[in-house]
C-alpha atoms as a PDB file:
ATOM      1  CA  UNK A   1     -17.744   3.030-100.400  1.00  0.00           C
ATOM      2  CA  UNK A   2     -17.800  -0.575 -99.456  1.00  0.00           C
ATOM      3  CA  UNK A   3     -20.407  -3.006-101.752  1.00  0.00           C
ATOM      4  CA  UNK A   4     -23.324  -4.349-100.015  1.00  0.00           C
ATOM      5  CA  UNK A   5     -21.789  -7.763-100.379  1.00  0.00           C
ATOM      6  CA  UNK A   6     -18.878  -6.846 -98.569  1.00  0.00           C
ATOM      7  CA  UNK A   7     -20.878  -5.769 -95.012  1.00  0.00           C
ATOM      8  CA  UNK A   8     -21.488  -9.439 -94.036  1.00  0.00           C
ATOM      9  CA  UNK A   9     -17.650 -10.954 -94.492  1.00  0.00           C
ATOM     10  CA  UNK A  10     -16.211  -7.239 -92.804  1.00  0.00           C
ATOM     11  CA  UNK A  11     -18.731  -7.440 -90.162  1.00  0.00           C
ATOM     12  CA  UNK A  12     -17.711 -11.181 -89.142  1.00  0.00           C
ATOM     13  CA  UNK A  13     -13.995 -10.526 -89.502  1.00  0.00           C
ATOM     14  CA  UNK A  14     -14.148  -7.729 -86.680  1.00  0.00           C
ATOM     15  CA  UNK A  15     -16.466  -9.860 -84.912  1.00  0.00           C
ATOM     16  CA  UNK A  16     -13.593 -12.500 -85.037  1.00  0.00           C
ATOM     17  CA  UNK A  17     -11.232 -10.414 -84.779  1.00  0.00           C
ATOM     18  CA  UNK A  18     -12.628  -9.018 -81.538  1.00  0.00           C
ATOM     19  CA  UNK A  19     -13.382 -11.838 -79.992  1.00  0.00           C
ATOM     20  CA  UNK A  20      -9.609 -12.895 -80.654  1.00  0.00           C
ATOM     21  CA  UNK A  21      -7.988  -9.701 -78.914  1.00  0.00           C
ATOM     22  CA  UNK A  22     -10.509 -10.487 -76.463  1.00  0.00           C
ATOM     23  CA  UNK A  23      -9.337 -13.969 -75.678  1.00  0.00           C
ATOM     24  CA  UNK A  24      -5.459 -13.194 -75.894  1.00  0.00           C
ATOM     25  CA  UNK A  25      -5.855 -10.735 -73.222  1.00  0.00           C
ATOM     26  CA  UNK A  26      -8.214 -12.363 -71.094  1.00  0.00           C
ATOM     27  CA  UNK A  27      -6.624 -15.803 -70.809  1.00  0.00           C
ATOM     28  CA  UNK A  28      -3.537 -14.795 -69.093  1.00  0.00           C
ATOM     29  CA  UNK A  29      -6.124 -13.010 -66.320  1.00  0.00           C
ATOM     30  CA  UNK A  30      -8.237 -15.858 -65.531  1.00  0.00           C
ATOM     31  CA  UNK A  31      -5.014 -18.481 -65.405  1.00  0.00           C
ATOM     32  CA  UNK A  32      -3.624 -16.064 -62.866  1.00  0.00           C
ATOM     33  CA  UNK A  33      -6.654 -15.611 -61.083  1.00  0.00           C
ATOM     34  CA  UNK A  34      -7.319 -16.923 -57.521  1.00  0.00           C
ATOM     35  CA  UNK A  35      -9.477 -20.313 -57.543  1.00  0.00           C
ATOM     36  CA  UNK A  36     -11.813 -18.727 -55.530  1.00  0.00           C
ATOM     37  CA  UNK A  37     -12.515 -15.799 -58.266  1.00  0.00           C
ATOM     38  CA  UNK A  38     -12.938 -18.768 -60.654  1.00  0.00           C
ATOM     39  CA  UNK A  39      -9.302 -18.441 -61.883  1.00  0.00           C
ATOM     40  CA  UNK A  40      -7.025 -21.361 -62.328  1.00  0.00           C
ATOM     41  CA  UNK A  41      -4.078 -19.823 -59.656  1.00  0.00           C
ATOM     42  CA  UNK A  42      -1.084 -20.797 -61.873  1.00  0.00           C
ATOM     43  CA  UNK A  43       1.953 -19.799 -61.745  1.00  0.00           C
ATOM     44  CA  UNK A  44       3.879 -16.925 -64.298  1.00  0.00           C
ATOM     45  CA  UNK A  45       5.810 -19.602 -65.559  1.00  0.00           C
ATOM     46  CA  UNK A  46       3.305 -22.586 -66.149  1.00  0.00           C
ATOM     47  CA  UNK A  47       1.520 -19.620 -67.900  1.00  0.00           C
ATOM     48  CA  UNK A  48       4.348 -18.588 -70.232  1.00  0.00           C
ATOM     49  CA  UNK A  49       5.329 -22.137 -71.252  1.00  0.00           C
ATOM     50  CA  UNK A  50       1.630 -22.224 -71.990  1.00  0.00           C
ATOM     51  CA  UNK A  51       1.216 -19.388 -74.136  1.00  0.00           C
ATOM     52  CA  UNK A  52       4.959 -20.138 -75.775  1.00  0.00           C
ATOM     53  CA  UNK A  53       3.065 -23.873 -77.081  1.00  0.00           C
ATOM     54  CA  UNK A  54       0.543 -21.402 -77.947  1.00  0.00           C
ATOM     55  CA  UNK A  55       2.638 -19.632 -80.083  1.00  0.00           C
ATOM     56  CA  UNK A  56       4.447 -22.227 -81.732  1.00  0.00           C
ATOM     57  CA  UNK A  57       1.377 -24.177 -82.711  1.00  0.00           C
ATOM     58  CA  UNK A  58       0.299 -20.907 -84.475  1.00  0.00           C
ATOM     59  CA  UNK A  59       3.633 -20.684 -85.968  1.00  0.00           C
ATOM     60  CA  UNK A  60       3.495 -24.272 -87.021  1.00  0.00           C
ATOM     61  CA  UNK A  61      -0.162 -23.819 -88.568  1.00  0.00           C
ATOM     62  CA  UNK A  62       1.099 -20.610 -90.486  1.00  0.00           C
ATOM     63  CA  UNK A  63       4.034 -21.827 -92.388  1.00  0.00           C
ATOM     64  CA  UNK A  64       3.160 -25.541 -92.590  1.00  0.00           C
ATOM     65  CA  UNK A  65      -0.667 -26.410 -92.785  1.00  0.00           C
ATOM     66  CA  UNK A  66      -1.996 -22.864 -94.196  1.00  0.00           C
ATOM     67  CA  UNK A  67      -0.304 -22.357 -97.530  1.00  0.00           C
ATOM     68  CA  UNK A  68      -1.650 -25.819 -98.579  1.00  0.00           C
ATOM     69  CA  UNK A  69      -5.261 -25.133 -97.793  1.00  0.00           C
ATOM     70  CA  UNK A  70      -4.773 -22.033 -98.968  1.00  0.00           C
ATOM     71  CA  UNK A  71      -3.579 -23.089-102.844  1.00  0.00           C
ATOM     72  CA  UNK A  72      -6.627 -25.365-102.348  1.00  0.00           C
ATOM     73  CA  UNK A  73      -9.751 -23.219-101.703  1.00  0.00           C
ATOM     74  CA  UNK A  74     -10.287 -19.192-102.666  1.00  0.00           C
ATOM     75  CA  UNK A  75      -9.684 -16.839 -99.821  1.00  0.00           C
ATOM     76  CA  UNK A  76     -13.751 -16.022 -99.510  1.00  0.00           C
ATOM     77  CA  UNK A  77     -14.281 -20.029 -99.424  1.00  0.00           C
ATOM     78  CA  UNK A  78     -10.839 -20.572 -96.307  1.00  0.00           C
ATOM     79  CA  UNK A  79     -12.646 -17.258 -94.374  1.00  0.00           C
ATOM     80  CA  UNK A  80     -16.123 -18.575 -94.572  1.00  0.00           C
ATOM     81  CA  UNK A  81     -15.004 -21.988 -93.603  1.00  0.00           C
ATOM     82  CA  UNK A  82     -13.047 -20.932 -91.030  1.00  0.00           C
ATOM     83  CA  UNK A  83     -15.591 -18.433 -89.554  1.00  0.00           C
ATOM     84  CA  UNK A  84     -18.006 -21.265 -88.750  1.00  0.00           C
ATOM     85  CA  UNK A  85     -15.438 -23.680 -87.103  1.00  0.00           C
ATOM     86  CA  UNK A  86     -14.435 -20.764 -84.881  1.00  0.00           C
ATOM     87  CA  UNK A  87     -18.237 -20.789 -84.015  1.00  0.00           C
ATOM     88  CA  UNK A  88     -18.463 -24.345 -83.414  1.00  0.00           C
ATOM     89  CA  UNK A  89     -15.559 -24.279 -81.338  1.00  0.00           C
ATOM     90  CA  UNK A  90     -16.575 -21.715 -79.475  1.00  0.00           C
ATOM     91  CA  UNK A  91     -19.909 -23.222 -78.726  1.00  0.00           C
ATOM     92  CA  UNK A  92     -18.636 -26.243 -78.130  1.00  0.00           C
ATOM     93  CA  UNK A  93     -16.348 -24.088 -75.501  1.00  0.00           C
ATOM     94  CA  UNK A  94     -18.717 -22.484 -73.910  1.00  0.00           C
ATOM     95  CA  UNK A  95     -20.917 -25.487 -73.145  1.00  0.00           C
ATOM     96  CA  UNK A  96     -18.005 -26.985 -71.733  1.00  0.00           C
ATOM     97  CA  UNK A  97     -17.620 -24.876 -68.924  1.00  0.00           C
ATOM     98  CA  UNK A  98     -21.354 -25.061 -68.148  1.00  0.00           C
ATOM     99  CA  UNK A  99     -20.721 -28.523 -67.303  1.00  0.00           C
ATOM    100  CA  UNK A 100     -17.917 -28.627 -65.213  1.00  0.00           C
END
């Protein structure tokens, strides 16, 4: 089975990795959305140059910021890291749109 020590880093992965999925196929809903559903009303096209920067910053951070960080720090170090600026970011999201 999986070690003990292992629960906590699986457990936030599919936590992340949830909340990911989550995001990538919610976002293209609430753009879409009327403003009076609390949507943005854009346009399919507005929407797929947005999600093509999207992509391309992803690409970007991939192939040119990642494998530098990545020679610097052990994987367990990058994912734990990482795990709490996603959390920060997301907090920092969600109080955000409290206040507009």
């Amino acid at each position: 089975g999986l070690p003990a020590s292992a629960w906590a880093p699986v457990l936030v992965y599919c936590a992340l990795s949830g909340a990911t999925i989550f995001f990538d196929e919610i976002y293209p809903l609430w753009l879409v959305a009327p403003r009076d559903e609390g949507g943005l009303a854009m346009h399919s096209g507005d929407i797929g140059a947005i999600m093509a920067c999207s992509g391309a910053a992803l690409v970007t951070f991939q192939f040119l910021l990642y494998p530098p960080l990545a020679a610097r720090c052990a994987p367990s170090v990058m994912f734990a890291r990482c795990a709490v600026l996603y959390a920060v970011i997301a907090a920092a999201d969600r109080k955000s749109t409290r206040l507009n």
